[in-house]
N, C-alpha and C. Protein backbone atom coordinates (compact mmCIF):
# COMPACT_ATOMS: atom_id res chain seq x y z
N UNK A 1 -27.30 65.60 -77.86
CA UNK A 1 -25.96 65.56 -77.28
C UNK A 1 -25.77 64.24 -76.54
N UNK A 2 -24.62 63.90 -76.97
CA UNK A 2 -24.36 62.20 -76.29
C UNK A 2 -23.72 62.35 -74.93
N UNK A 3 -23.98 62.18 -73.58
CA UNK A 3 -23.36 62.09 -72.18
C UNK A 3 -22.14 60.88 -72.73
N UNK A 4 -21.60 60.58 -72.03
CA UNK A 4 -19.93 60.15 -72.38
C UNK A 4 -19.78 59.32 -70.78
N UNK A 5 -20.25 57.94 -70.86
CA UNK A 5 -20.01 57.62 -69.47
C UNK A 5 -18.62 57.45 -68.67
N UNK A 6 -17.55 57.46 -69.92
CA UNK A 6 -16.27 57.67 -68.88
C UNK A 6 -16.22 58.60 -68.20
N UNK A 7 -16.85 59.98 -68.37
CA UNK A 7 -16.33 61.02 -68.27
C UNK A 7 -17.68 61.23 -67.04
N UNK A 8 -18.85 61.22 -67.45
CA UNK A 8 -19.81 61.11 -66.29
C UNK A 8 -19.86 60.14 -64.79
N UNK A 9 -19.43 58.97 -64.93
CA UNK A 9 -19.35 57.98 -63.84
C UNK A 9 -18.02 58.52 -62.88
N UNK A 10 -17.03 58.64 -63.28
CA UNK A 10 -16.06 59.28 -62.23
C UNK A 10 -16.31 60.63 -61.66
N UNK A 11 -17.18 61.16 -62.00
CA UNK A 11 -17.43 62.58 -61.64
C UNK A 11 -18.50 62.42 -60.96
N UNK A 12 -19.75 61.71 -61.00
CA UNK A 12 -20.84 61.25 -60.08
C UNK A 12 -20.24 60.72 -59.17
N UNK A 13 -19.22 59.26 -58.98
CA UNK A 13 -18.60 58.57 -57.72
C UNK A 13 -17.57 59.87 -56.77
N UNK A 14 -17.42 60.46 -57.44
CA UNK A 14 -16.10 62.06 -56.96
C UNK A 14 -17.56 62.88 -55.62
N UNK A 15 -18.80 62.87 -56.58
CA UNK A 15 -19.45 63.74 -55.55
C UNK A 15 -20.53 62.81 -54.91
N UNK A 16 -20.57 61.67 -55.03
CA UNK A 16 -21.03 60.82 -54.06
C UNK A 16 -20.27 60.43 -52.77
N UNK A 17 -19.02 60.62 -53.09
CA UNK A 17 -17.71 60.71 -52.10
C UNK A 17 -17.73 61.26 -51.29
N UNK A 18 -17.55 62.81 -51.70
CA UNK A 18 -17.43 63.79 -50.99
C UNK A 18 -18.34 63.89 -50.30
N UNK A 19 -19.78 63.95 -50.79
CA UNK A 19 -21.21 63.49 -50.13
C UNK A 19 -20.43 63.28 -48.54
N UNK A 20 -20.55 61.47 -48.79
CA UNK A 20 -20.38 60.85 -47.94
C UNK A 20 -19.20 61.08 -46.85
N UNK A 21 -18.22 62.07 -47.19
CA UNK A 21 -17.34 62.51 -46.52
C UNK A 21 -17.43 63.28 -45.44
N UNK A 22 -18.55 64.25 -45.96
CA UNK A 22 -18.60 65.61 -45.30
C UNK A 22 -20.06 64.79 -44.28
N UNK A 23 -20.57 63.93 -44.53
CA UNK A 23 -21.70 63.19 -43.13
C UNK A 23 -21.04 62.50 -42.40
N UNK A 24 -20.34 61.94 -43.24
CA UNK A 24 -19.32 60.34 -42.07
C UNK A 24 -18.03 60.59 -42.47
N UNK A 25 -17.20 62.03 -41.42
CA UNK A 25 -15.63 61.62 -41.64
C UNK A 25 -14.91 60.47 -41.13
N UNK A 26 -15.12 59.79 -40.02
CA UNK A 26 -14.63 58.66 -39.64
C UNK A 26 -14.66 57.56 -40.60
N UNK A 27 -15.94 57.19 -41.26
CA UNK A 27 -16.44 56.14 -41.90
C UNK A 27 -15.52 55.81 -43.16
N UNK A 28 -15.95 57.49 -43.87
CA UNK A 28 -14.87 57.59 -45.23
C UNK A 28 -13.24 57.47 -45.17
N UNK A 29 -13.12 57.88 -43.68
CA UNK A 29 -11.74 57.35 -43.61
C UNK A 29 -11.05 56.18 -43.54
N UNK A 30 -12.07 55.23 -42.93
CA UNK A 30 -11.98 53.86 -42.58
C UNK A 30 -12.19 53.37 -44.19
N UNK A 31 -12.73 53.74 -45.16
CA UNK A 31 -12.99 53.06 -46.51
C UNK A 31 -12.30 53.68 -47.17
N UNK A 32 -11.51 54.78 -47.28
CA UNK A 32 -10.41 55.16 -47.97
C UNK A 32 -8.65 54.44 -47.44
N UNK A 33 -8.73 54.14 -46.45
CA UNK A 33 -7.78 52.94 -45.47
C UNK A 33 -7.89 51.80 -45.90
N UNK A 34 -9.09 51.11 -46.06
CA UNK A 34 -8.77 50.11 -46.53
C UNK A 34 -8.68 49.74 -48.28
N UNK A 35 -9.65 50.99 -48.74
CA UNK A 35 -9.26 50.74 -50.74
C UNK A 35 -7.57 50.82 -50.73
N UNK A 36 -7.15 51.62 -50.00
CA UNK A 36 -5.53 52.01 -49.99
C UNK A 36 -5.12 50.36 -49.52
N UNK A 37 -5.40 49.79 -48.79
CA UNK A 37 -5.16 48.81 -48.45
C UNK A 37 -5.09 46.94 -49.54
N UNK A 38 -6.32 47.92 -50.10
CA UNK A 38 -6.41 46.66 -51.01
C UNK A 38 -5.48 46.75 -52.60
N UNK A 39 -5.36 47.68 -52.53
CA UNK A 39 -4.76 48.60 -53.78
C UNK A 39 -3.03 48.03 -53.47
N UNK A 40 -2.25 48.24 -52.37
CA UNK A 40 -1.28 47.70 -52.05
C UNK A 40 -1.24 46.41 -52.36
N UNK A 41 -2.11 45.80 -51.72
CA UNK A 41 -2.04 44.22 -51.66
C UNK A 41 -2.24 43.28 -53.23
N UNK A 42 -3.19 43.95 -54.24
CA UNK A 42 -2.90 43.85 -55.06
C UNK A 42 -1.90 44.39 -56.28
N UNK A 43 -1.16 45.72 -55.61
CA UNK A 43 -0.25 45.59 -56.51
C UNK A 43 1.02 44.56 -56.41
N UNK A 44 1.08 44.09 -54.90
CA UNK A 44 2.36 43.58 -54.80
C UNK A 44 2.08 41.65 -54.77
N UNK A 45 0.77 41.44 -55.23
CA UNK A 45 0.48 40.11 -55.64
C UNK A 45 1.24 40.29 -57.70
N UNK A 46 0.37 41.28 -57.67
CA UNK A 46 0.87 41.44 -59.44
C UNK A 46 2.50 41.27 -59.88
N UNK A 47 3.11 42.16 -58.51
CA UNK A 47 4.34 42.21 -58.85
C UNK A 47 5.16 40.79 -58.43
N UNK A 48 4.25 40.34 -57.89
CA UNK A 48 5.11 38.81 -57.57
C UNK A 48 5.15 37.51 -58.40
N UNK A 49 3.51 38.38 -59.35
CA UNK A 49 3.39 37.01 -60.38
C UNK A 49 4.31 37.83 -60.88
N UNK A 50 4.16 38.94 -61.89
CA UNK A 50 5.46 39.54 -62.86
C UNK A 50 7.10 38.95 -62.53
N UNK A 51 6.94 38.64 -61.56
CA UNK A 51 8.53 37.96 -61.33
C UNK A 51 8.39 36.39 -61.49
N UNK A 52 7.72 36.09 -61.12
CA UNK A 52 7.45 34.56 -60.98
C UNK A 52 7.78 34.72 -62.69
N UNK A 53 6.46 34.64 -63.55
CA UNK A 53 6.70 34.60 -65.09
C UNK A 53 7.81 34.94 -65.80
N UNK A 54 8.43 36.26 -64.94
CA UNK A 54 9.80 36.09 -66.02
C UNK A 54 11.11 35.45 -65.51
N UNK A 55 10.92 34.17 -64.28
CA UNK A 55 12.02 33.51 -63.77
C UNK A 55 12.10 32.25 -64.84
């Protein structure tokens, strides 16, 4: 039987998460704040080239 790493790697990082959630709620909050953070910042770089290119 072949494991399927798309399907295995998000489901290992899901309970390595949670792991880490349920020892360090502060911590995981502070690193879920800032992925949210970086996640913004690069969408609205993307969306600025997307305008730039089609001016």
């Amino acid at each position: 039987m072949l494991v399927r790493p798309r399907k295995v790697l998000p489901t290992v990082l899901t309970i390595c998460v949670l792991l880490y959630a349920m020892n360090d709620p502060e911590g995981a909050a502070t690193v879920v704040k800032a992925a949210v953070h970086l996640l913004m910042s690069a969408s609205e770089s993307f969306t600025r080239f997307v305008q730039t290119m089609s001016n």
